[in-house]
C-alpha atoms as a PDB file:
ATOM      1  CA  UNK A   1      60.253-108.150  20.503  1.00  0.00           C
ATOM      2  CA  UNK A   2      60.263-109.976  23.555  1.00  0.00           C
ATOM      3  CA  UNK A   3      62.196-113.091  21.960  1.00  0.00           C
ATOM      4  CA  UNK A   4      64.700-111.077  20.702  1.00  0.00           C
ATOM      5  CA  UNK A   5      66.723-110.309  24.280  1.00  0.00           C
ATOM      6  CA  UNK A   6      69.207-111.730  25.907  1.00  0.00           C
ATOM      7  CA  UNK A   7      67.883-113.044  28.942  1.00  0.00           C
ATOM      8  CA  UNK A   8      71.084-113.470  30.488  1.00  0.00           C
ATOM      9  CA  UNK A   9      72.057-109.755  30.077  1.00  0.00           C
ATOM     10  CA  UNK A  10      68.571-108.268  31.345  1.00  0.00           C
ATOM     11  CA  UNK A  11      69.520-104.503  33.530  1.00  0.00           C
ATOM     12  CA  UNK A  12      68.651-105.593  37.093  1.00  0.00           C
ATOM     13  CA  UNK A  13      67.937-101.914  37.411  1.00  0.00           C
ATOM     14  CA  UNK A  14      66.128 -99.352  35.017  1.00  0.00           C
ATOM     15  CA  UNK A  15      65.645 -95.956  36.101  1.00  0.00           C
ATOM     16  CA  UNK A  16      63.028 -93.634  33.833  1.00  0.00           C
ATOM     17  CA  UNK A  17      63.155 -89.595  33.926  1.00  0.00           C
ATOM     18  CA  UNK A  18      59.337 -89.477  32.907  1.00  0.00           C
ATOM     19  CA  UNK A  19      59.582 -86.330  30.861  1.00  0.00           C
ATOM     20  CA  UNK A  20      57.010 -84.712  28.034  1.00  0.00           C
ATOM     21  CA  UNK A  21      53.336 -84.506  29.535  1.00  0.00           C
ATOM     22  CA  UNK A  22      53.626 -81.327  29.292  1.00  0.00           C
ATOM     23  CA  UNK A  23      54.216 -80.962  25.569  1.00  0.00           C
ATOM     24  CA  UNK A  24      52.000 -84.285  25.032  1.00  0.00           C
ATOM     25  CA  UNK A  25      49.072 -82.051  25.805  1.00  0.00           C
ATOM     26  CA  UNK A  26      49.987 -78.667  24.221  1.00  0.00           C
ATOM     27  CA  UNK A  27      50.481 -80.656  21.231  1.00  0.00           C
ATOM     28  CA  UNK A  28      46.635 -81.638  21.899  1.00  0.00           C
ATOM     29  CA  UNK A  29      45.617 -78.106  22.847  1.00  0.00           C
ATOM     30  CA  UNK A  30      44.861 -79.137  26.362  1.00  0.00           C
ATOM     31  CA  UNK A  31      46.437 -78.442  29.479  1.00  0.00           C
ATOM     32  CA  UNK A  32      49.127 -79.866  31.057  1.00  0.00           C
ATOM     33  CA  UNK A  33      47.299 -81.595  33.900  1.00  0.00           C
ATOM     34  CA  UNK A  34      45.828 -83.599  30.901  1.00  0.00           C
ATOM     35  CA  UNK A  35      49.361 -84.584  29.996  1.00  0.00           C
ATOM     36  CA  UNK A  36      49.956 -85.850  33.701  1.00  0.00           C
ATOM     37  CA  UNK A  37      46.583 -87.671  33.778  1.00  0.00           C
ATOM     38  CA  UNK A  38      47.148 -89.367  30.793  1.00  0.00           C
ATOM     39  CA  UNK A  39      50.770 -90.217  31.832  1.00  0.00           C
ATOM     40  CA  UNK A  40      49.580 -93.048  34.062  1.00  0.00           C
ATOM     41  CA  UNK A  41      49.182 -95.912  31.478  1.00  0.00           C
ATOM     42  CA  UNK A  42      52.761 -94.893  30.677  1.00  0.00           C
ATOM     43  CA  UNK A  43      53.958 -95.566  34.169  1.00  0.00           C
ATOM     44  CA  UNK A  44      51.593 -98.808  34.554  1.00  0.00           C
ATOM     45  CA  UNK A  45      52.999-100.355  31.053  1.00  0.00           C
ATOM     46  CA  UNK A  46      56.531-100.289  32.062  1.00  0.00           C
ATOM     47  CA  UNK A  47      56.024-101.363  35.474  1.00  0.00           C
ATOM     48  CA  UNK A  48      54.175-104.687  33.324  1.00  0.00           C
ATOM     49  CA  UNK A  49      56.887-105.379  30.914  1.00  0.00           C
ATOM     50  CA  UNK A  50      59.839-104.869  33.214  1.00  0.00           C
ATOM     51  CA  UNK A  51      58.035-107.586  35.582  1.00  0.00           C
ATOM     52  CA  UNK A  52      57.495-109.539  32.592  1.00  0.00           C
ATOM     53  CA  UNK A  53      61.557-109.584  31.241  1.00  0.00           C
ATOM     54  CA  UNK A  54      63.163-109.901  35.041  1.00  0.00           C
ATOM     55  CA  UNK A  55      64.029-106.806  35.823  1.00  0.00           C
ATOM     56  CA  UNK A  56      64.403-106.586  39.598  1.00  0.00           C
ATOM     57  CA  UNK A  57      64.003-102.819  40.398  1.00  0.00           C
ATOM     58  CA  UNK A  58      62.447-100.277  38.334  1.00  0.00           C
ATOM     59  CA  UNK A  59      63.088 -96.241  39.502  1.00  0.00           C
ATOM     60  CA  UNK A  60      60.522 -93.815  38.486  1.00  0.00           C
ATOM     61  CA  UNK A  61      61.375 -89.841  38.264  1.00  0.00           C
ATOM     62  CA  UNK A  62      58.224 -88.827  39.628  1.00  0.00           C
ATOM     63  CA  UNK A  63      58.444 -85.713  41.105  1.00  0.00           C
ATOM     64  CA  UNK A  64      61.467 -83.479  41.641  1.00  0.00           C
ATOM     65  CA  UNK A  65      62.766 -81.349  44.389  1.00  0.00           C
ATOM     66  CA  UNK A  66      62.310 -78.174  41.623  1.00  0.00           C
ATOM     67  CA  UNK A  67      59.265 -79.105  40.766  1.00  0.00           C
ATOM     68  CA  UNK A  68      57.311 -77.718  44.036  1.00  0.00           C
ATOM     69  CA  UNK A  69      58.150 -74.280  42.046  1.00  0.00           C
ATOM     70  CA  UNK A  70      55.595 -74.935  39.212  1.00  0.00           C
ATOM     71  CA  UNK A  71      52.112 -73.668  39.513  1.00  0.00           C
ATOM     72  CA  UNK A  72      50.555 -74.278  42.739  1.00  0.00           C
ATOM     73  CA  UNK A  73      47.534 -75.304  40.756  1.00  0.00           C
ATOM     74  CA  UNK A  74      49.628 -77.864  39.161  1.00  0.00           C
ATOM     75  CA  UNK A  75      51.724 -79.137  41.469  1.00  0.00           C
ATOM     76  CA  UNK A  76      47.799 -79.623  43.817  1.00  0.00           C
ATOM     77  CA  UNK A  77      46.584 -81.607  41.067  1.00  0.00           C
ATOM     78  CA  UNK A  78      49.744 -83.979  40.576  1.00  0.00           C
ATOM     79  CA  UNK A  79      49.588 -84.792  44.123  1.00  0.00           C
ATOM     80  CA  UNK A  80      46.124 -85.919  43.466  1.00  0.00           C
ATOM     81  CA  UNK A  81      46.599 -87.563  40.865  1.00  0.00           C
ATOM     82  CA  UNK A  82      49.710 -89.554  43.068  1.00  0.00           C
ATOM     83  CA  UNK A  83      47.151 -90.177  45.764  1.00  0.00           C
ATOM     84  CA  UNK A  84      44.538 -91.620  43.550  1.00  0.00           C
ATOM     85  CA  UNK A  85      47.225 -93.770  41.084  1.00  0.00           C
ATOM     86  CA  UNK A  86      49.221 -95.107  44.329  1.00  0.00           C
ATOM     87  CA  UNK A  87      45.034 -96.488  45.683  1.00  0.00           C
ATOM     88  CA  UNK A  88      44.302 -98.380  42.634  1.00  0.00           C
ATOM     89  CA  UNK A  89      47.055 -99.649  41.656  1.00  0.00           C
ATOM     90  CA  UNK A  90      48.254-101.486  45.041  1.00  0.00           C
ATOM     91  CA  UNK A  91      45.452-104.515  43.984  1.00  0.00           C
ATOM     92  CA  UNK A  92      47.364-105.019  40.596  1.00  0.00           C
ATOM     93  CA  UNK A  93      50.802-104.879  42.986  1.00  0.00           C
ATOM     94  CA  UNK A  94      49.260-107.450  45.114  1.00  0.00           C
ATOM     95  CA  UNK A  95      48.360-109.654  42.341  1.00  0.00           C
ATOM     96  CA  UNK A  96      51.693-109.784  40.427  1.00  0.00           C
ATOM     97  CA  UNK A  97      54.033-109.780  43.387  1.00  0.00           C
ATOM     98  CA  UNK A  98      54.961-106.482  42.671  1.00  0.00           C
ATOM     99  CA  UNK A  99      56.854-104.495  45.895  1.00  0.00           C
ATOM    100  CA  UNK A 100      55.979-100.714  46.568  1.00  0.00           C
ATOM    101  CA  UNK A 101      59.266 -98.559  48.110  1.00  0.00           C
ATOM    102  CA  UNK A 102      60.235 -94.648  47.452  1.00  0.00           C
ATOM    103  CA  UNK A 103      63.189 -92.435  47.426  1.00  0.00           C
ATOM    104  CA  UNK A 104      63.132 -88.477  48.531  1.00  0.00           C
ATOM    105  CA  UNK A 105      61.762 -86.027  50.691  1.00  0.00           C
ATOM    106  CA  UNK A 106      58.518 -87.881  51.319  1.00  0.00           C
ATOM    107  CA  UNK A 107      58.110 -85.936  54.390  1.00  0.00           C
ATOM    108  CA  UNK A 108      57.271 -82.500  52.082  1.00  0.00           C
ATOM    109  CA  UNK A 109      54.341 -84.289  50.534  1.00  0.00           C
ATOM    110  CA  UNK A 110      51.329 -83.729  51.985  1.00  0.00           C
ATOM    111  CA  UNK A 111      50.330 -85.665  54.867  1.00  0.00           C
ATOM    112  CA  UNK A 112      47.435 -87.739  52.327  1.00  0.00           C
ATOM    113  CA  UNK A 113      49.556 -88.369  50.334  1.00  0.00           C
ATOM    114  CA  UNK A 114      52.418 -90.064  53.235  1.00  0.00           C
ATOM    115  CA  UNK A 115      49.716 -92.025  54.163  1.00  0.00           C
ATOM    116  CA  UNK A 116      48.338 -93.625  50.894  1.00  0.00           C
ATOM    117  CA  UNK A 117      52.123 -93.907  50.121  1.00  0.00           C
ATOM    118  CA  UNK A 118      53.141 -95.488  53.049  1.00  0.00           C
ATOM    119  CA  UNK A 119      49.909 -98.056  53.347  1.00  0.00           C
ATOM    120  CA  UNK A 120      50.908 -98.897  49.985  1.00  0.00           C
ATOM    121  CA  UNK A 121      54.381 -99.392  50.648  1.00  0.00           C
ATOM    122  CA  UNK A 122      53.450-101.379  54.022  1.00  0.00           C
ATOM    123  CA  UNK A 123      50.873-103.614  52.110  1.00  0.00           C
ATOM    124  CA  UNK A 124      53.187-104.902  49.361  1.00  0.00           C
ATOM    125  CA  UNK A 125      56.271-104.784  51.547  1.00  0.00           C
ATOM    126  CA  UNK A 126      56.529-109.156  51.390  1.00  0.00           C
ATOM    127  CA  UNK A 127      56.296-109.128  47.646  1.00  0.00           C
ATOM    128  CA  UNK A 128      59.037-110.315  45.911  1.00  0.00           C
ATOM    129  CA  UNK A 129      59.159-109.720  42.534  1.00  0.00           C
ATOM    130  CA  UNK A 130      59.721-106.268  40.738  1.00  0.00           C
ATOM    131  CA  UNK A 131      60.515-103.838  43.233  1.00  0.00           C
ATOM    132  CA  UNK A 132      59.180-100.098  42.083  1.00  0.00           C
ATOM    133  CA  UNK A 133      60.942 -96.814  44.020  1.00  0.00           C
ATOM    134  CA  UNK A 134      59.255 -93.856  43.035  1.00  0.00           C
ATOM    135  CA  UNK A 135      60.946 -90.357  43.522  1.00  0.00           C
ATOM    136  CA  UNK A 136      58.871 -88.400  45.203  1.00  0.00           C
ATOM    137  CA  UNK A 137      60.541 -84.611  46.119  1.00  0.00           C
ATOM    138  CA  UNK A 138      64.041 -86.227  44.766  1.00  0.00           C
ATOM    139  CA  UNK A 139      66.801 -84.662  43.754  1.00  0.00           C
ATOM    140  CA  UNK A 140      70.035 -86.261  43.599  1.00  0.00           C
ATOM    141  CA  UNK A 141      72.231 -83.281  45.082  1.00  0.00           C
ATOM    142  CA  UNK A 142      69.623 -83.213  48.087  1.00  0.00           C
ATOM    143  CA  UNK A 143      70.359 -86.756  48.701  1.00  0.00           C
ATOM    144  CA  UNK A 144      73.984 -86.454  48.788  1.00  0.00           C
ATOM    145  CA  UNK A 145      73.665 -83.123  51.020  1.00  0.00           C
ATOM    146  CA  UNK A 146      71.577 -85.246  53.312  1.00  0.00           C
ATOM    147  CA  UNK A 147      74.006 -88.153  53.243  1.00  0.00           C
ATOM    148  CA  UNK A 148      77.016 -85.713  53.896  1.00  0.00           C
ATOM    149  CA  UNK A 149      74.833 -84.459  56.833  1.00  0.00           C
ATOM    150  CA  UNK A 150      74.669 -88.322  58.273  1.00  0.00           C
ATOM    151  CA  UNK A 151      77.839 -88.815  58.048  1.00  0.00           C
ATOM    152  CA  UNK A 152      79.147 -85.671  59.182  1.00  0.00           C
ATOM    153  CA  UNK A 153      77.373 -85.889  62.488  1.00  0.00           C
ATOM    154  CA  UNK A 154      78.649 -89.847  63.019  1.00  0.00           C
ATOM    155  CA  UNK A 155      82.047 -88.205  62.831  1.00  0.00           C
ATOM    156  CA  UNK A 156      81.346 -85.787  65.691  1.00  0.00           C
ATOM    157  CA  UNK A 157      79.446 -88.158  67.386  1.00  0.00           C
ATOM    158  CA  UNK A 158      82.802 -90.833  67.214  1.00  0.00           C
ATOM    159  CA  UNK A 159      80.724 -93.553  65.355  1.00  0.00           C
ATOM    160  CA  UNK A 160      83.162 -92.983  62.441  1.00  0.00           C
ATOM    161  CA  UNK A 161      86.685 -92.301  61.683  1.00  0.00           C
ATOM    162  CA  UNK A 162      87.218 -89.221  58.877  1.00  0.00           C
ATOM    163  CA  UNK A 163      89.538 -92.471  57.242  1.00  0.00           C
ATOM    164  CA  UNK A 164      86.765 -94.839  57.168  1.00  0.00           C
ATOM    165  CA  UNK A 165      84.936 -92.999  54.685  1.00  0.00           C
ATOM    166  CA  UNK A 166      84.574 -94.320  51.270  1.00  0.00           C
ATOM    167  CA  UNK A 167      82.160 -94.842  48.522  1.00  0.00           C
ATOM    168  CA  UNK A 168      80.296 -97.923  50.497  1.00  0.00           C
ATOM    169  CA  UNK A 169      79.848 -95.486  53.238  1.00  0.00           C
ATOM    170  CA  UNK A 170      78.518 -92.850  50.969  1.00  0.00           C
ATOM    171  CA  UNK A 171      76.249 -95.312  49.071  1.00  0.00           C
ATOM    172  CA  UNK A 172      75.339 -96.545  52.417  1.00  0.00           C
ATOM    173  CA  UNK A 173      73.379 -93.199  53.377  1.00  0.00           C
ATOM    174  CA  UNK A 174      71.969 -92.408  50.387  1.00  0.00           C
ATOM    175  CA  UNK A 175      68.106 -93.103  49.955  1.00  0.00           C
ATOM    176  CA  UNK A 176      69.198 -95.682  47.620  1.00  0.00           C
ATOM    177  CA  UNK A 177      71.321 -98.165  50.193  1.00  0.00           C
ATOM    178  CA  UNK A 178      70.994-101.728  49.194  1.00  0.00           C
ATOM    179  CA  UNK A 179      69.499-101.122  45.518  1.00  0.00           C
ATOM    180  CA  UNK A 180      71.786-101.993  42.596  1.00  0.00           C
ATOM    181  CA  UNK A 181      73.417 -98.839  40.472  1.00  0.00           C
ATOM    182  CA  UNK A 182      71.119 -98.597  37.317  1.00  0.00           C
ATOM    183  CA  UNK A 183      72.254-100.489  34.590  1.00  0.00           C
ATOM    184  CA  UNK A 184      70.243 -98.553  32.100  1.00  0.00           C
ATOM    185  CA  UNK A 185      68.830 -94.644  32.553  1.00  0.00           C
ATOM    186  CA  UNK A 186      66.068 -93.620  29.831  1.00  0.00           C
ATOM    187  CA  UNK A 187      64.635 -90.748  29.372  1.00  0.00           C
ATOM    188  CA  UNK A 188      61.795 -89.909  27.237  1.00  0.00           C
ATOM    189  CA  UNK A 189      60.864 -86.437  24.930  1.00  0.00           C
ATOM    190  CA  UNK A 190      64.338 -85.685  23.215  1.00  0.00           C
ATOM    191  CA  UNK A 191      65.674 -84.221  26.503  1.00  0.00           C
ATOM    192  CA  UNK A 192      69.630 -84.782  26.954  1.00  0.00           C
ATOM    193  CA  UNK A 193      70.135 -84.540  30.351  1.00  0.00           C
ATOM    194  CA  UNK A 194      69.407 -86.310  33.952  1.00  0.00           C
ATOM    195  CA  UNK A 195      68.292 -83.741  35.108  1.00  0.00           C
ATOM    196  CA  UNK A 196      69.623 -83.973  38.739  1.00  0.00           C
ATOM    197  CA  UNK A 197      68.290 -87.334  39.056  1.00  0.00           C
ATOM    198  CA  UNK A 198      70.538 -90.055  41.102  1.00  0.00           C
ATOM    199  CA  UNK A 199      73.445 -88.578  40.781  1.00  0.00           C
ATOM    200  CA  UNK A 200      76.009 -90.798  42.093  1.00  0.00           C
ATOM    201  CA  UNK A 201      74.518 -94.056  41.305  1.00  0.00           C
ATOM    202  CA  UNK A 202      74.748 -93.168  37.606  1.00  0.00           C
ATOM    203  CA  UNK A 203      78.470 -92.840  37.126  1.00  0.00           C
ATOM    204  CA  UNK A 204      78.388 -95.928  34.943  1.00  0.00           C
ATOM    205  CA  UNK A 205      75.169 -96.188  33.286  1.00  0.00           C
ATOM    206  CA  UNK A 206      74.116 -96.470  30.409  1.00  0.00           C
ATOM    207  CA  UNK A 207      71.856 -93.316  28.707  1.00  0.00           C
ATOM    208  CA  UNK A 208      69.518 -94.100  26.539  1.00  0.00           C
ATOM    209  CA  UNK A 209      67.368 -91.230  25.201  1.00  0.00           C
ATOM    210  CA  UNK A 210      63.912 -91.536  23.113  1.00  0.00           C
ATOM    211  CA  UNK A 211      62.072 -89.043  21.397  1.00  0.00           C
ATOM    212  CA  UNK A 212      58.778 -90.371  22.719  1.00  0.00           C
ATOM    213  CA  UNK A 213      56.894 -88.220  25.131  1.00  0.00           C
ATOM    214  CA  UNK A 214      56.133 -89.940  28.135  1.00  0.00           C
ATOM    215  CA  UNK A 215      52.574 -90.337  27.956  1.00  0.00           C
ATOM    216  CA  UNK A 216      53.106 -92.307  24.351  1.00  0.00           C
ATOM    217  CA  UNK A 217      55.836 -94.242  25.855  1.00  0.00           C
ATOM    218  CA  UNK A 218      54.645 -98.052  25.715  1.00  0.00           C
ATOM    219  CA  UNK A 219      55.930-101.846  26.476  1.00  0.00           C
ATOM    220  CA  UNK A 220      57.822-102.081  22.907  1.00  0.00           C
ATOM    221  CA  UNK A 221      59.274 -98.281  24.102  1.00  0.00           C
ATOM    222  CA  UNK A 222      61.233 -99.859  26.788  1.00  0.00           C
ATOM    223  CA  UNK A 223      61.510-103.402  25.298  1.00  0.00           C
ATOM    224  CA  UNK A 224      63.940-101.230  22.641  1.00  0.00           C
ATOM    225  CA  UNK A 225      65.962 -99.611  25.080  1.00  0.00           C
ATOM    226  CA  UNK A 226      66.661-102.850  26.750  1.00  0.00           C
ATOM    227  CA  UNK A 227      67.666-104.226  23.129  1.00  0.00           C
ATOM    228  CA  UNK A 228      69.800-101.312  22.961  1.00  0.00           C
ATOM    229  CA  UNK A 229      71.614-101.498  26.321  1.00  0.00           C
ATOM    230  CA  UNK A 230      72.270-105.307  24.887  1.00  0.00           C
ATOM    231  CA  UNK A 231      74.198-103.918  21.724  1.00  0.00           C
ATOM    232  CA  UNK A 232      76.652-102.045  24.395  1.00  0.00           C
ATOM    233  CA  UNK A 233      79.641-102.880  25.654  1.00  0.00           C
ATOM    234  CA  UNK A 234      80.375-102.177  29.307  1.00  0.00           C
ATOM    235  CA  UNK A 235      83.938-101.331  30.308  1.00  0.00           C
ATOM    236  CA  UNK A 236      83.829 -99.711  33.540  1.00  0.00           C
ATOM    237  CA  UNK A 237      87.080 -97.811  33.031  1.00  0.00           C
ATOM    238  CA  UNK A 238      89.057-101.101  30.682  1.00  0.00           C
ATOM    239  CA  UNK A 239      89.847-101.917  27.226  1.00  0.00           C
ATOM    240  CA  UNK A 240      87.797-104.275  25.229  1.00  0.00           C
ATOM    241  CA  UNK A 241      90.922-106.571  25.273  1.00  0.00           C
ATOM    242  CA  UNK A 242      90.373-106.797  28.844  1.00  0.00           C
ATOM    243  CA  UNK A 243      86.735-107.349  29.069  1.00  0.00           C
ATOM    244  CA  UNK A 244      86.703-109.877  26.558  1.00  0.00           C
ATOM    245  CA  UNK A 245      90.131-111.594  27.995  1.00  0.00           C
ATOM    246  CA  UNK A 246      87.727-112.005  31.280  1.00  0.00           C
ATOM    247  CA  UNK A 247      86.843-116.075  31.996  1.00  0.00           C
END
């Protein structure tokens, strides 16, 4: 499937909503930690193929802001299971030039989990191929509210006119500052919505949604979305005439 993109129209930036362990293990009469376990070889195939095609950043909807309401039981175990993926995965990271970064409230995790993040994150941090972010107690209207904040306070302080605020400056204090927009969102399990995931750096993206649950979701998965985004046409607001008048 691989030879059928267009290597010159690869996303830069694919962001994944991770979404159906849950129902991957009812459907197996186990419970959901199962689905979360088994959820891993998911996460570990995409990061391979989108090294493999070019992509330079890949976003991973790990863990939400709303999900520290879920069973305490559950949420315990997914942070072990974050602790345990981020340690044996930073050798493979190493080895394919892979760079380690993250996006949310990463002080709310618990302090184990900081650390293994932010070794990890520290160890890969001169790699420059694929660059992973993984949302970690992310929501996109908390990182706008936080942004807001930052700016906010540079007004009072006098760092910043009320008139030099704009959409860089926004972008600019949002977890996200110097990462590309996505290109290309997907979302696995038949779930139409984002789900309050990057809000304002998906005002042009492209959705693409998949019935697949996220722990079936493999290479070929993603190599089809990508093959999909490639059929699209991308107007950002203009005609076709327009686009296709462009030298």
């Amino acid at each position: 499937m691989k030879e059928l993109l267009d290597r010159n129209n690869i996303p830069q930036h694919i962001a994944i909503i991770m979404d159906g362990n849950g129902r991957w293990a009812q459907k197996k009469g186990a419970m959901r930690i199962f689905g979360h376990r088994n959820a891993l070889t998911a996460v570990r195939e995409s990061i391979e193929i989108s090294a493999e095609i070019g992509v330079k950043f890949l976003t991973l909807y790990a863990f939400s802001t709303e999900n520290w309401a879920r069973p305490q039981d559950e949420v315990n175990a997914l942070m072990e299971i974050l602790i345990s993926s981020i340690t044996d995965e930073v050798p493979t990271m190493m080895k394919n030039n892979i760079r380690l970064s993250s996006i949310g409230d990463i002080k709310s995790l618990p302090s184990s989990a900081q650390a293994k993040l932010k070794e990890a994150k520290e160890l890969t941090a001169q790699n420059t191929g694929l660059t992973v972010l993984l949302a970690l107690s992310y929501s996109g209207r908390w990182e706008i509210e936080n942004a807001f904040k930052e700016i906010v306070k540079k007004v009072v302080e006098g760092q910043i006119s009320i008139e030099q605020i704009n959409q860089q400056v926004i972008a600019d204090h949002l977890d996200t500052k110097g990462v590309p927009d996505p290109e290309l969102l997907i979302r696995t399990s038949g779930e139409l919505r984002i789900s309050n995931f990057l809000l304002w750096q998906l005002a042009y993206t492209e959705l693409y949604f998949t019935e697949v649950l996220w722990p079936d979701f493999r290479k070929e998965h993603l190599l089809e979305a990508v093959l999909d985004y490639q059929r699209r046409e991308r107007r950002f607001g203009k005609t076709t005439a327009q686009i296709k008048s462009k030298p």
